[in-house]
C-alpha atoms as a PDB file:
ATOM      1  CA  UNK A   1      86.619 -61.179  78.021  1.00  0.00           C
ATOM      2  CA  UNK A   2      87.882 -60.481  81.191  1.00  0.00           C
ATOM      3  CA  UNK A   3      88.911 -62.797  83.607  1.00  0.00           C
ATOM      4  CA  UNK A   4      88.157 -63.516  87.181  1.00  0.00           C
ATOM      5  CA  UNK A   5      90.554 -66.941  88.322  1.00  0.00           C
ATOM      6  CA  UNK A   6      88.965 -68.036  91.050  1.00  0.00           C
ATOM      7  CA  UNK A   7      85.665 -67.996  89.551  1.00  0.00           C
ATOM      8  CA  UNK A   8      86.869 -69.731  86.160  1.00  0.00           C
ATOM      9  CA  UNK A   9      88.258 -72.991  87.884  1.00  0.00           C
ATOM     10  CA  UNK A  10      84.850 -73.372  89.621  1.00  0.00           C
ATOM     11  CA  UNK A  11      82.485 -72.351  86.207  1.00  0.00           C
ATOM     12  CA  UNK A  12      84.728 -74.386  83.588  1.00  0.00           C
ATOM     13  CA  UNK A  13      84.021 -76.291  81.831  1.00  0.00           C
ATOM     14  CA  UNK A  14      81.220 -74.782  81.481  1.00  0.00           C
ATOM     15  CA  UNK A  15      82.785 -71.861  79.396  1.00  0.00           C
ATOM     16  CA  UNK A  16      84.156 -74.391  77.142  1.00  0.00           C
ATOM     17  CA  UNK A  17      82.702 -74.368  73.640  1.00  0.00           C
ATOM     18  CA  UNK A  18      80.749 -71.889  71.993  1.00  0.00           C
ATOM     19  CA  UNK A  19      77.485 -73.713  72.936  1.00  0.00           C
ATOM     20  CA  UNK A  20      76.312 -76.265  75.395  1.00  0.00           C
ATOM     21  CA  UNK A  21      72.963 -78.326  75.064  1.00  0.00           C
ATOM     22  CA  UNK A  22      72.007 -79.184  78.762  1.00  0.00           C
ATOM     23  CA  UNK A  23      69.311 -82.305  78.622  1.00  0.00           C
ATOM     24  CA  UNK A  24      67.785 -84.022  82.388  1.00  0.00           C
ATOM     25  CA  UNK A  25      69.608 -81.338  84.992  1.00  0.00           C
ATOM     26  CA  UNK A  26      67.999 -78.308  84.291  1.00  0.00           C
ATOM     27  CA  UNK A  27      64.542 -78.437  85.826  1.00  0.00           C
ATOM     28  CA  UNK A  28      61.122 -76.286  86.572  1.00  0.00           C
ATOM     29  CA  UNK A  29      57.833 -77.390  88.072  1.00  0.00           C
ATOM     30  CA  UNK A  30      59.188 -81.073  87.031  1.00  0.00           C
ATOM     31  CA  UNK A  31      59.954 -80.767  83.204  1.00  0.00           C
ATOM     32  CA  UNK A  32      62.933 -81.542  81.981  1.00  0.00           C
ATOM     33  CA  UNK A  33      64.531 -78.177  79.465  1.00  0.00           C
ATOM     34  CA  UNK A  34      66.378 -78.473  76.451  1.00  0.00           C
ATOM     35  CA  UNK A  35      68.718 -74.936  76.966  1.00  0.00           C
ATOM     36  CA  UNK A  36      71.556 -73.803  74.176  1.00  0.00           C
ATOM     37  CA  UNK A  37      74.433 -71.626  75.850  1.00  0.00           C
ATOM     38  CA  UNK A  38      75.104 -68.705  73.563  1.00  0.00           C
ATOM     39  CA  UNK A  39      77.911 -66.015  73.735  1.00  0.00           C
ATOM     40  CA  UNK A  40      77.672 -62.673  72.375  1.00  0.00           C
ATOM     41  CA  UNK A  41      79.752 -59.746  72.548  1.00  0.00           C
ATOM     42  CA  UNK A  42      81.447 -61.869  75.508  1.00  0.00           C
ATOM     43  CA  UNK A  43      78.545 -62.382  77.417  1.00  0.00           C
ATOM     44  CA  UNK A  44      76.522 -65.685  78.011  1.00  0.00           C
ATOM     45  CA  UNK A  45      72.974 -66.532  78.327  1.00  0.00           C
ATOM     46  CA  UNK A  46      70.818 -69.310  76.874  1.00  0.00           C
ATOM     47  CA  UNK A  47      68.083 -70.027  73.976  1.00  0.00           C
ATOM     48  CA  UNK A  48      65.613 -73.110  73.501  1.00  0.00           C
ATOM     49  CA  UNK A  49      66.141 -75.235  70.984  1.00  0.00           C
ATOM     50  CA  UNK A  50      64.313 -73.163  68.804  1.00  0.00           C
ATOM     51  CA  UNK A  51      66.466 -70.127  69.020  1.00  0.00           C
ATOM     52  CA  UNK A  52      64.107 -68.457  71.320  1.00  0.00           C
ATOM     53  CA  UNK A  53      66.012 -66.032  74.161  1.00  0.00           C
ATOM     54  CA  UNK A  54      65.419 -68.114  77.317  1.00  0.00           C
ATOM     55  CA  UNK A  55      68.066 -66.359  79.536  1.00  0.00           C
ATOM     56  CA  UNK A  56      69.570 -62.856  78.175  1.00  0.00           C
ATOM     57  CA  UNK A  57      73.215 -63.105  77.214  1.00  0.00           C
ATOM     58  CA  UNK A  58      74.407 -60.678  80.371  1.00  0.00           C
ATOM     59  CA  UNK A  59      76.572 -62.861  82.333  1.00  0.00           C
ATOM     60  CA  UNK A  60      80.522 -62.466  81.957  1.00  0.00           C
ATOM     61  CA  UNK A  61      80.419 -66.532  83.177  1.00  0.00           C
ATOM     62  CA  UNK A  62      77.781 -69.351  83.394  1.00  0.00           C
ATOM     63  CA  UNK A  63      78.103 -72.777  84.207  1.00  0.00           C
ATOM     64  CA  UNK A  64      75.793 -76.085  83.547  1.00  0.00           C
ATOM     65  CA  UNK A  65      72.662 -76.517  85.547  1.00  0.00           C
ATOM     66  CA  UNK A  66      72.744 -78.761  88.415  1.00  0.00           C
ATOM     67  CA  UNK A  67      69.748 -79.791  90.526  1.00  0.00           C
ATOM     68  CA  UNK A  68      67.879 -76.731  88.974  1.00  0.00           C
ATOM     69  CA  UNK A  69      70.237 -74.474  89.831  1.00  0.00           C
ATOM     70  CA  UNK A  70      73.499 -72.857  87.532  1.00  0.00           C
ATOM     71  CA  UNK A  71      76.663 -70.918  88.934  1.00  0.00           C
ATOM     72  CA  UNK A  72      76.500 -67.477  87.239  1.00  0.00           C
ATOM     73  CA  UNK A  73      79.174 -64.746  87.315  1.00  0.00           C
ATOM     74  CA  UNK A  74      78.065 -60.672  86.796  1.00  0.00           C
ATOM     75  CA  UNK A  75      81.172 -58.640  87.333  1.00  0.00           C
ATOM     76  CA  UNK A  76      83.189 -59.611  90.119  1.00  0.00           C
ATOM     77  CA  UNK A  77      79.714 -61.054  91.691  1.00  0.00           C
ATOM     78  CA  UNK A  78      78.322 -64.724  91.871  1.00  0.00           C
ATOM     79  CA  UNK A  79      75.261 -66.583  92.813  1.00  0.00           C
ATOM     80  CA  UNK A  80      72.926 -68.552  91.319  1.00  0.00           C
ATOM     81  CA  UNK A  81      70.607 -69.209  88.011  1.00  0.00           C
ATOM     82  CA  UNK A  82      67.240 -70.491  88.094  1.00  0.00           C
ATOM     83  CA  UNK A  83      66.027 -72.214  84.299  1.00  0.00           C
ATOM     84  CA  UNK A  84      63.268 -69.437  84.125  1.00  0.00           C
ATOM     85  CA  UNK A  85      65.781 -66.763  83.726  1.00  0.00           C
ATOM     86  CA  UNK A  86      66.016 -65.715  87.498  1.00  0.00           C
ATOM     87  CA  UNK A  87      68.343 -65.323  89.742  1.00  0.00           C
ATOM     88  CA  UNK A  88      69.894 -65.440  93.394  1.00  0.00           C
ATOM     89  CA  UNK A  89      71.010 -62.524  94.974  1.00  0.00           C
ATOM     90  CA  UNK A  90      74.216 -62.040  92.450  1.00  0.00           C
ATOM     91  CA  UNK A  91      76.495 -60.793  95.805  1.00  0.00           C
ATOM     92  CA  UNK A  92      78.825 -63.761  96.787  1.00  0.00           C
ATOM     93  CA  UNK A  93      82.534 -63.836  96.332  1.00  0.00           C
ATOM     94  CA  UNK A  94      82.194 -67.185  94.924  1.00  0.00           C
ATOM     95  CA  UNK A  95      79.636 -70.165  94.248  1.00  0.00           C
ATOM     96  CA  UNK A  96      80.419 -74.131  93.480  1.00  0.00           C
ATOM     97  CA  UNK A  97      77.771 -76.938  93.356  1.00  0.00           C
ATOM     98  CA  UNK A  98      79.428 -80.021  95.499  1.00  0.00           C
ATOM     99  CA  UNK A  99      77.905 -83.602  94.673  1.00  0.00           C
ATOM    100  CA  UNK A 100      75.829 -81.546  91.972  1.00  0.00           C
ATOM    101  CA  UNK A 101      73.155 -81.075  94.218  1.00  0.00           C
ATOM    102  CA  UNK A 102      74.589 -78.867  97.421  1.00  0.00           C
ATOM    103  CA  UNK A 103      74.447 -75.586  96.196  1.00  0.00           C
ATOM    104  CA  UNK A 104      77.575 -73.428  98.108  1.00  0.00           C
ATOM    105  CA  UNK A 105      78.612 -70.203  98.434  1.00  0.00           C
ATOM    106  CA  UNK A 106      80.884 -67.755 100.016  1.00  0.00           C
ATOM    107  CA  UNK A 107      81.058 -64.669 101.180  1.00  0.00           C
ATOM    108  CA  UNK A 108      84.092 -62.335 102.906  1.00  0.00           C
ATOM    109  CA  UNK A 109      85.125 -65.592 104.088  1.00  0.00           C
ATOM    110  CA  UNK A 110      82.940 -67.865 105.362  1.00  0.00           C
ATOM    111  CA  UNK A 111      80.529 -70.368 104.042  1.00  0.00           C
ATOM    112  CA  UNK A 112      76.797 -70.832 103.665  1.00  0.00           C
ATOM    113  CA  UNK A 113      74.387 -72.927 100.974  1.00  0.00           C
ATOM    114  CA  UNK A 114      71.322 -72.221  98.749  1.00  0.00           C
ATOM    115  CA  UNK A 115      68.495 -74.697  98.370  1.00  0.00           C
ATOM    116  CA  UNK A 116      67.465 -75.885  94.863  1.00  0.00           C
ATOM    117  CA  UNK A 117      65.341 -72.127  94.390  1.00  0.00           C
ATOM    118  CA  UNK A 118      68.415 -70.243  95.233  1.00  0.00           C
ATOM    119  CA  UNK A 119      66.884 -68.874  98.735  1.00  0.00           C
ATOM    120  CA  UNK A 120      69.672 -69.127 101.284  1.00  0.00           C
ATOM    121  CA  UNK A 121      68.930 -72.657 103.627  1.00  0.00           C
ATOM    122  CA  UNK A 122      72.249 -71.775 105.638  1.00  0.00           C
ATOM    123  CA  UNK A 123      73.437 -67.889 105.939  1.00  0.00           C
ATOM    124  CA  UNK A 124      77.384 -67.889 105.000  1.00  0.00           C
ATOM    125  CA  UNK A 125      78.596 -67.135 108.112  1.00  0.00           C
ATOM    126  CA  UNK A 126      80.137 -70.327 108.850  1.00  0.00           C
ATOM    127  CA  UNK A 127      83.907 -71.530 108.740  1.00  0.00           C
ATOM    128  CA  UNK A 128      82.908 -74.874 106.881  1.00  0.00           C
ATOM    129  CA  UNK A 129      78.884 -76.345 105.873  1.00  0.00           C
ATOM    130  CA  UNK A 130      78.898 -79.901 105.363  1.00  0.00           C
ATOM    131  CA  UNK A 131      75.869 -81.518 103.284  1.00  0.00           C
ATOM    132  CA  UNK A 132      75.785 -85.234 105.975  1.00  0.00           C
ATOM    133  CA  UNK A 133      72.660 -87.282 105.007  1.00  0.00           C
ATOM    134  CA  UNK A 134      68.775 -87.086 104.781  1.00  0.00           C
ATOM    135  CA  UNK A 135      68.501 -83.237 103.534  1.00  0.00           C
ATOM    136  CA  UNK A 136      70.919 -82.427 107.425  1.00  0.00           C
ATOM    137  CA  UNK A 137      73.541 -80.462 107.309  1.00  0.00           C
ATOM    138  CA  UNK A 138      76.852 -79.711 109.557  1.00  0.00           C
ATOM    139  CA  UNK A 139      77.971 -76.515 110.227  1.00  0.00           C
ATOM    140  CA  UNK A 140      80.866 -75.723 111.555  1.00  0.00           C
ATOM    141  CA  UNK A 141      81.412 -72.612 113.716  1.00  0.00           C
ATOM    142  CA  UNK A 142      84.543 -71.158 116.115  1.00  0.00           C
ATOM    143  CA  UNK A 143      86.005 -74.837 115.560  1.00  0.00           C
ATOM    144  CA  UNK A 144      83.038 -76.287 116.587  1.00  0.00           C
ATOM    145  CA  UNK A 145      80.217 -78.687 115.308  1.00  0.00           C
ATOM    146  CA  UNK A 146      76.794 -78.174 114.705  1.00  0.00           C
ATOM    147  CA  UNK A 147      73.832 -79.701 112.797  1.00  0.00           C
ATOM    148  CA  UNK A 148      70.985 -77.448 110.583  1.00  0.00           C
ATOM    149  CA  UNK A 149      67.622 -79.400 109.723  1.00  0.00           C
ATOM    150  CA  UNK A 150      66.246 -79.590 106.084  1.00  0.00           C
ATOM    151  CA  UNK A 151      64.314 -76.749 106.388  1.00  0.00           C
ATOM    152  CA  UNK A 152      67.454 -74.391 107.723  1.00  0.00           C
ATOM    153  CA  UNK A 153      66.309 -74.742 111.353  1.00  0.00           C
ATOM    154  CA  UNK A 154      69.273 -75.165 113.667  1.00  0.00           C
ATOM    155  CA  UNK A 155      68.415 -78.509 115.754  1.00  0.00           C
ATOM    156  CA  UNK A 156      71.967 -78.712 117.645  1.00  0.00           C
ATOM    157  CA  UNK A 157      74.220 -75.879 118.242  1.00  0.00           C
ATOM    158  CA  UNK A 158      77.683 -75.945 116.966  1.00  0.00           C
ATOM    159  CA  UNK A 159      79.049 -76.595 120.367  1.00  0.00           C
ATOM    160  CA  UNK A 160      80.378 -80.240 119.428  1.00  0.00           C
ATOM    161  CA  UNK A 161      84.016 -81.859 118.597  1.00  0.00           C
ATOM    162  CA  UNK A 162      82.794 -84.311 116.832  1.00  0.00           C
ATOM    163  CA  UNK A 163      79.402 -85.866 114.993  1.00  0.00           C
ATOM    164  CA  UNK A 164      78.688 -89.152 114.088  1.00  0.00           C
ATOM    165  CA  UNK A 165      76.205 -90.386 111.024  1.00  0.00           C
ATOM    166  CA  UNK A 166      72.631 -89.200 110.687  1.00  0.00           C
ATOM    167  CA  UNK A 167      70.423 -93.244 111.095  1.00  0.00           C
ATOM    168  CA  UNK A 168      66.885 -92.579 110.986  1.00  0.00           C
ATOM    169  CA  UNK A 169      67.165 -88.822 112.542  1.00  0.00           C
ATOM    170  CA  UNK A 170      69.585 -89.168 115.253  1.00  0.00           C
ATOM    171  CA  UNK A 171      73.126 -89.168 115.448  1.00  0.00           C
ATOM    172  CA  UNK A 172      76.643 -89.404 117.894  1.00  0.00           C
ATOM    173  CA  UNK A 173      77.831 -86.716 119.644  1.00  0.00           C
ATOM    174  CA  UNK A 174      81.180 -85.936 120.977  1.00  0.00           C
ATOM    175  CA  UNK A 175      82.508 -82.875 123.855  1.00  0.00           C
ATOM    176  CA  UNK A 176      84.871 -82.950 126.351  1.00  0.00           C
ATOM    177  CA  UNK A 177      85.847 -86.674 125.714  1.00  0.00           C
ATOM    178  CA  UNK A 178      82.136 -87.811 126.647  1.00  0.00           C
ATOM    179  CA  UNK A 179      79.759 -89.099 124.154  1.00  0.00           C
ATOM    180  CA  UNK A 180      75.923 -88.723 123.246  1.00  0.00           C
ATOM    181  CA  UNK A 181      72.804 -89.277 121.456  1.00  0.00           C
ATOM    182  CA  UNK A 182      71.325 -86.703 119.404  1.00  0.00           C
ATOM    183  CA  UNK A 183      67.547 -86.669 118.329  1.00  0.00           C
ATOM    184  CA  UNK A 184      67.465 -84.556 115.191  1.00  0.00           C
ATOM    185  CA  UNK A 185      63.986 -84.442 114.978  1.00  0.00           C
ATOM    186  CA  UNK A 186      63.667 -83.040 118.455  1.00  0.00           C
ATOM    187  CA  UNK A 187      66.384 -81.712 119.325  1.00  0.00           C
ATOM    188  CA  UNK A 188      67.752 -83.603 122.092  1.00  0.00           C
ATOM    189  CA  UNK A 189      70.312 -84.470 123.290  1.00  0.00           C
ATOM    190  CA  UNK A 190      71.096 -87.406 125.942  1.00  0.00           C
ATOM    191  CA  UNK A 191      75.320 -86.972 127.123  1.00  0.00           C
ATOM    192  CA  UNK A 192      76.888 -90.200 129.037  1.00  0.00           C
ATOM    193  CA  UNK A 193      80.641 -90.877 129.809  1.00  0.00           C
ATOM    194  CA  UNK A 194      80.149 -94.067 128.102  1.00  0.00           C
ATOM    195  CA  UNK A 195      82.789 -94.608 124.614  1.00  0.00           C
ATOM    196  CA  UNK A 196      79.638 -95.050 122.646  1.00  0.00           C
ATOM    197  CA  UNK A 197      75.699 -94.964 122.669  1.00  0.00           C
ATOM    198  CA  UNK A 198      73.495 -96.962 120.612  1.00  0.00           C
ATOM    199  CA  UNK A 199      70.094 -95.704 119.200  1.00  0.00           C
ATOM    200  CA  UNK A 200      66.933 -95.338 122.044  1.00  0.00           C
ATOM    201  CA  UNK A 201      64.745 -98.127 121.003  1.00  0.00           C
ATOM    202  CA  UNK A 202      61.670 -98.860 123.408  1.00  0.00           C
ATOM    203  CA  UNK A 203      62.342 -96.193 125.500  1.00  0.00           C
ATOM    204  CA  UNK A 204      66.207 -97.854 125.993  1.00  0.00           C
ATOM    205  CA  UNK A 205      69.948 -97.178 124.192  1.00  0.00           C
ATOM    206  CA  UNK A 206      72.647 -99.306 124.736  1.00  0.00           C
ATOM    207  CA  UNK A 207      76.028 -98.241 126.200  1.00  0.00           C
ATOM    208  CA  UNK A 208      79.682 -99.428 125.573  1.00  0.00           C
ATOM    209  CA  UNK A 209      82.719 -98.882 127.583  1.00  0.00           C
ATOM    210  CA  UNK A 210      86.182-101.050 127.757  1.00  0.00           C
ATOM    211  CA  UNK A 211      84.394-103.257 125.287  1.00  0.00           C
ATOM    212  CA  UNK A 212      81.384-104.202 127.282  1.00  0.00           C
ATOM    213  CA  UNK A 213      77.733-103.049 127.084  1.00  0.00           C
ATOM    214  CA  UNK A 214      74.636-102.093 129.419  1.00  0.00           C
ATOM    215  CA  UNK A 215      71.483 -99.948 128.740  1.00  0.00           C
ATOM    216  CA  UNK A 216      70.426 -95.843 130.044  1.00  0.00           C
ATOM    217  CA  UNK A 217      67.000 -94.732 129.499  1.00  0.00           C
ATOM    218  CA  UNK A 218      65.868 -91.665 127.531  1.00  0.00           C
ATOM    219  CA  UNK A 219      67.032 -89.645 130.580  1.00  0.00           C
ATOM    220  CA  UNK A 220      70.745 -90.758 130.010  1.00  0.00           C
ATOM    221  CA  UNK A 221      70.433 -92.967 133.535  1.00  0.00           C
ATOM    222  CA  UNK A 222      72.089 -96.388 133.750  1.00  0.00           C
ATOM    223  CA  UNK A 223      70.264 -98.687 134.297  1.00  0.00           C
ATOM    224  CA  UNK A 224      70.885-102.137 133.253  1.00  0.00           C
ATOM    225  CA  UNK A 225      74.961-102.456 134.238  1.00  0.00           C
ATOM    226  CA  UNK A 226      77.476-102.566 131.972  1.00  0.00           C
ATOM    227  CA  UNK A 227      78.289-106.230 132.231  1.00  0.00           C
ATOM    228  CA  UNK A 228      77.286-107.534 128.299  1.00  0.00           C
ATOM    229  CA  UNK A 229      80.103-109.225 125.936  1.00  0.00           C
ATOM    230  CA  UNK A 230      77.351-108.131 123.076  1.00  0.00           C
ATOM    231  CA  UNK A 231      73.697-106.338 123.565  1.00  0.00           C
ATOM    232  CA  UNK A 232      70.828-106.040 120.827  1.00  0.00           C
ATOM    233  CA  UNK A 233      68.410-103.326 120.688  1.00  0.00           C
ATOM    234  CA  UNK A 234      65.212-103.638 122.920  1.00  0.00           C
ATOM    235  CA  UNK A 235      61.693-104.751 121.497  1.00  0.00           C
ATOM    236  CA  UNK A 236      58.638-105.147 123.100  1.00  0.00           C
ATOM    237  CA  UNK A 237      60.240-105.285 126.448  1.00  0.00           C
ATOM    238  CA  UNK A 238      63.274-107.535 125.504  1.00  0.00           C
ATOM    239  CA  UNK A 239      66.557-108.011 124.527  1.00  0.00           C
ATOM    240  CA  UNK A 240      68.960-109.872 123.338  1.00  0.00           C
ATOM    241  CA  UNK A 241      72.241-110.133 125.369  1.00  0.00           C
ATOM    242  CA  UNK A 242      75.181-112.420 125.215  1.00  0.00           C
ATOM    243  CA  UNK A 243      77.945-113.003 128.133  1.00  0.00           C
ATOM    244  CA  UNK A 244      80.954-115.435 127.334  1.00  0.00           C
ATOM    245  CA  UNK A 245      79.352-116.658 123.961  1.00  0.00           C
ATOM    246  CA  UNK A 246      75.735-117.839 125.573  1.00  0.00           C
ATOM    247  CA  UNK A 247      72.763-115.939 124.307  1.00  0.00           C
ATOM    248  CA  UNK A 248      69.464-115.332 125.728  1.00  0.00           C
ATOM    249  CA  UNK A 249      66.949-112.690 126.465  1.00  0.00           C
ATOM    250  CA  UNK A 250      66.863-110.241 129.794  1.00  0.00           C
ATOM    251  CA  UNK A 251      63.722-106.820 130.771  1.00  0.00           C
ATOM    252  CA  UNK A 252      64.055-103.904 131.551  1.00  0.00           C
ATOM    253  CA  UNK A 253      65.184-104.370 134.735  1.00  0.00           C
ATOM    254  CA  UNK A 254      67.703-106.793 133.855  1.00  0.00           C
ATOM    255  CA  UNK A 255      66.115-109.819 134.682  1.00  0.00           C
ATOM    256  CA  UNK A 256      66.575-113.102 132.936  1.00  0.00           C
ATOM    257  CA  UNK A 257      63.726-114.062 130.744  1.00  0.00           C
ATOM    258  CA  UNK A 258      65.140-116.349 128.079  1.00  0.00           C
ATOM    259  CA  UNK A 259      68.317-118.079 129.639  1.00  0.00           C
ATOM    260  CA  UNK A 260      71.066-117.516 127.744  1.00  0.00           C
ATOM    261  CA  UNK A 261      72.164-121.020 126.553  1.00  0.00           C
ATOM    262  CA  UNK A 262      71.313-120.303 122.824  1.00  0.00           C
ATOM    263  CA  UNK A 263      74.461-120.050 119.834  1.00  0.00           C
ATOM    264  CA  UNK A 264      73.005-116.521 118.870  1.00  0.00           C
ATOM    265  CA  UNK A 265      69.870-114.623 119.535  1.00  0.00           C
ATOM    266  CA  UNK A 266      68.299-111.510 117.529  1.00  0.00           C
ATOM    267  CA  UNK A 267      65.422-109.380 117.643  1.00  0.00           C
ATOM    268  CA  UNK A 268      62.561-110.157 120.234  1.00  0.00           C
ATOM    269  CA  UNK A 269      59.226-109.505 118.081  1.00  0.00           C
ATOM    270  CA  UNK A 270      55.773-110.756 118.017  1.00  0.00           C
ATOM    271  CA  UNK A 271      55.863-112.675 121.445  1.00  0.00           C
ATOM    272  CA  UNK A 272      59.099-114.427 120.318  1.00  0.00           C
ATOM    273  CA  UNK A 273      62.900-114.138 119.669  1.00  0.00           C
ATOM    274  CA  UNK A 274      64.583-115.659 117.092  1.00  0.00           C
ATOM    275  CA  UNK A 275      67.523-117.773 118.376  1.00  0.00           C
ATOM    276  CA  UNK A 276      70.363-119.831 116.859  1.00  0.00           C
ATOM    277  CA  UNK A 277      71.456-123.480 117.905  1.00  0.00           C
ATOM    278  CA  UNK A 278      73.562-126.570 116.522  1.00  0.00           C
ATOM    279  CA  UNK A 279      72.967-124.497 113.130  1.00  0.00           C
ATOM    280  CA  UNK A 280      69.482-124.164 113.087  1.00  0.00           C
ATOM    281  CA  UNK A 281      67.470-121.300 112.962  1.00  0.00           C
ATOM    282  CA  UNK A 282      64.112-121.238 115.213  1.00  0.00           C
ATOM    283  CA  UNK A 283      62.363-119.186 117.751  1.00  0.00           C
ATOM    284  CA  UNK A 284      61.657-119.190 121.537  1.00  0.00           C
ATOM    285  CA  UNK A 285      58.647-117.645 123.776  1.00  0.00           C
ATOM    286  CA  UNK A 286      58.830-116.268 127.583  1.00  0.00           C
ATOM    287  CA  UNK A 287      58.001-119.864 128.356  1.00  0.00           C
ATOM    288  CA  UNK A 288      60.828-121.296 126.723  1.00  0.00           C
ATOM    289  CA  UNK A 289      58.804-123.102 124.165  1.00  0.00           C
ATOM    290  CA  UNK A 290      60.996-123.139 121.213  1.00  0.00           C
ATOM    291  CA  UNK A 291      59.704-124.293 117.986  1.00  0.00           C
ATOM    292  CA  UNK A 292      62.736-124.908 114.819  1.00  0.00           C
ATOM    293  CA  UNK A 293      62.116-123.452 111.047  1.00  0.00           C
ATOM    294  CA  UNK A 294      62.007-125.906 108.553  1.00  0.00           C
ATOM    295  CA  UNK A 295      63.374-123.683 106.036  1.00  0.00           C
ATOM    296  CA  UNK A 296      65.639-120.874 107.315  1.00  0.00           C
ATOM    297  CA  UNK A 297      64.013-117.901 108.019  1.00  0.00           C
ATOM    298  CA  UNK A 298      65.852-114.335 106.902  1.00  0.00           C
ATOM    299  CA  UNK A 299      68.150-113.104 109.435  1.00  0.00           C
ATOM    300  CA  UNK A 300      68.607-109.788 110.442  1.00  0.00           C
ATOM    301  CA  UNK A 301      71.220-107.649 108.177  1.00  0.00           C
ATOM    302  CA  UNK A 302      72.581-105.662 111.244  1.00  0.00           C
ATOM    303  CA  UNK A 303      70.390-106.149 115.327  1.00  0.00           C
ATOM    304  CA  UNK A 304      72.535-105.036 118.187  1.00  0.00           C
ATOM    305  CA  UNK A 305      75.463-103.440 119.233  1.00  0.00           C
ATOM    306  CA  UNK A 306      78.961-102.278 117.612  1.00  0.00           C
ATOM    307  CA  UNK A 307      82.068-104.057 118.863  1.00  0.00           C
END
C-alpha cells in the first residue's frame, strides 16, 4: 500500500489491525452502529456485523469515527466519512478530529472545520481555528483574532490581539492595549481604556483599573467613578460595593442606599441583599431593616468583580 506520512500519523491507529469494531461514536439519526473495518486488495471500507458492505472498501486510509464523522484518505486527498457511506468533499491536504468532536481540515495552507455532517462551518482560509466554548469558535486571520458563531456566522471580525472566555455569550476583548466587552449574540462590542470589564448586568458592567473598580453603561460611558476596593454585579437597581473592607449597597447613580458597615455583602435580589456580620449570614432592605438566618443560607459560588 502506498504511503502518504503526513496523513498516516493523523489516521493511525486507525490502520492498525486488520479489523476494527467501532461501538457508541459512530452515529446516524441517533442510533448507535456496530461497523467492522475491512481491507481488501489494500483498500478499506466497512461491513455490519453481519458481513453486510456498509462502506465500499475504496479508501487507501480510514480512521475511527468520531462525533459521526471519520478521517478518510482517497489518493493524495482527505476529508471526511459520514456512517451511511457518504462523504465530504474528498479535496483537503489533510484532516484531524481535535477533542474528538472538532472536525479540522486544511487546505494549501490554511485552516478551516467541518460540522458533525461534513458541510464546511468555517472555510479553510484561516492561519489557525480554535474550537473556545458553547459551539464558538476563534479564528485567527493576518495575526489577528476573531470569533465565528455556531452556525458559521462571523459575529466579531478578526481584528483583535487578544480574546478572553466565552460566559453566557459574551466575552473580553483586547486592541491597541484597551480592553472590551463583546456580545456574541449580537454582535457588539463596548471598547474602554479600563484593564478589565466585567459582564453588563442591568443595563451596567463593572470596570477595573490600578486595582480599583467603577461601572460604564451599555454605551461604554463611565459613570459611577472608579473609586471601589471590590464591586458586585448590579440587580434590580443595586449593588454591592466595598471601600477599605466596609460593605454596603450604592444606585445607579452612585448613591448610598445600604451604608456600607456590613463584613461582606452579595447579590441584591427580591427587595433585599444578603449581607455578612460578626459571622452571621442575614439580609437587609432599602430601609435598613435587617433580619439574621437561623440556619445559613447558600452563598453565592462567584458575585462580583475579579481582583
Amino acid at each position: 500500500m502506498k504511503k502518504y506520512p503526513i496523513l498516516l500519523c493523523l489516521l493511525f491507529p486507525a490502520l492498525m489491525g486488520y479489523s476494527q469494531t467501532l461501538t457508541s461514536a459512530a452515529k446516524a439519526g441517533g442510533d448507535t452502529l456496530s461497523l467492522v473495518k475491512i481491507e481488501k486488495a489494500g483498500k478499506y471500507g466497512f461491513t455490519d456485523t453481519s458481513g453486510k458492505v456498509v462502506i465500499a472498501p475504496v479508501y487507501d486510509a480510514i480512521g475511527p469515527f468520531q462525533h459521526g464523522l471519520a478521517v478518510v484518505q482517497k489518493g493524495k486527498k482527505t476529508g471526511y466519512l459520514l456512517p451511511n457511506g457518504k462523504t465530504s468533499s474528498l479535496k483537503y491536504d489533510s484532516a484531524w478530529v481535535k477533542e474528538g468532536r472538532y472536525h479540522f481540515v486544511k487546505l494549501d495552507g490554511k485552516v478551516g472545520l467541518l460540522d458533525d455532517q461534513g458541510k464546511e462551518l468555517v472555510a479553510p482560509k484561516y492561519e489557525e481555528v480554535n474550537g473556545i466554548r458553547d459551539g464558538y469558535v476563534s479564528v485567527k486571520q493576518g495575526g489577528k483574532y476573531g470569533v465565528i458563531n455556531p452556525q458559521g456566522k462571523m459575529v466579531l471580525k478578526p481584528v483583535y490581539e487578544r480574546l478572553g472566555f466565552v460566559t453566557n455569550g459574551t466575552m473580553l476583548v483586547y486592541i491597541d492595549g484597551k480592553c472590551g466587552r463583546a456580545d456574541l449574540l449580537k454582535g457588539k462590542v463596548v471598547m474602554t481604556s479600563y484593564e478589565k470589564v466585567g459582564p453588563f448586568r442591568d443595563g451596567m458592567a463593572w470596570v477595573r483599573q490600578d486595582k480599583k473598580f467603577g461601572f460604564i453603561n451599555a454605551d461604554g460611558d463611565l459613570v459611577i467613578p472608579v473609586m471601589y476596593d471590590w464591586v458586585g454585579n448590579f440587580n434590580e437597581g443595586l449593588v454591592a460595593v466595598a471601600t477599605e473592607k466596609k460593605y454596603g449597597f450604592i444606585n445607579k447613580k452612585n448613591q448610598v442606599v445600604i451604608a456600607q458597615k456590613y463584613d461582606k455583602a452579595y447579590t441584591y435580589t427580591k427587595g433585599k441583599g444578603m449581607i455578612r456580620q460578626n459571622g452571621r449570614v442575614g439580609y437587609v432592605d432599602i430601609d435598613g431593616n435587617e433580619t439574621w438566618a437561623e440556619a445559613a443560607p447558600i452563598l453565592p459560588a462567584s458575585h462580583g468583580a475579579d481582583k
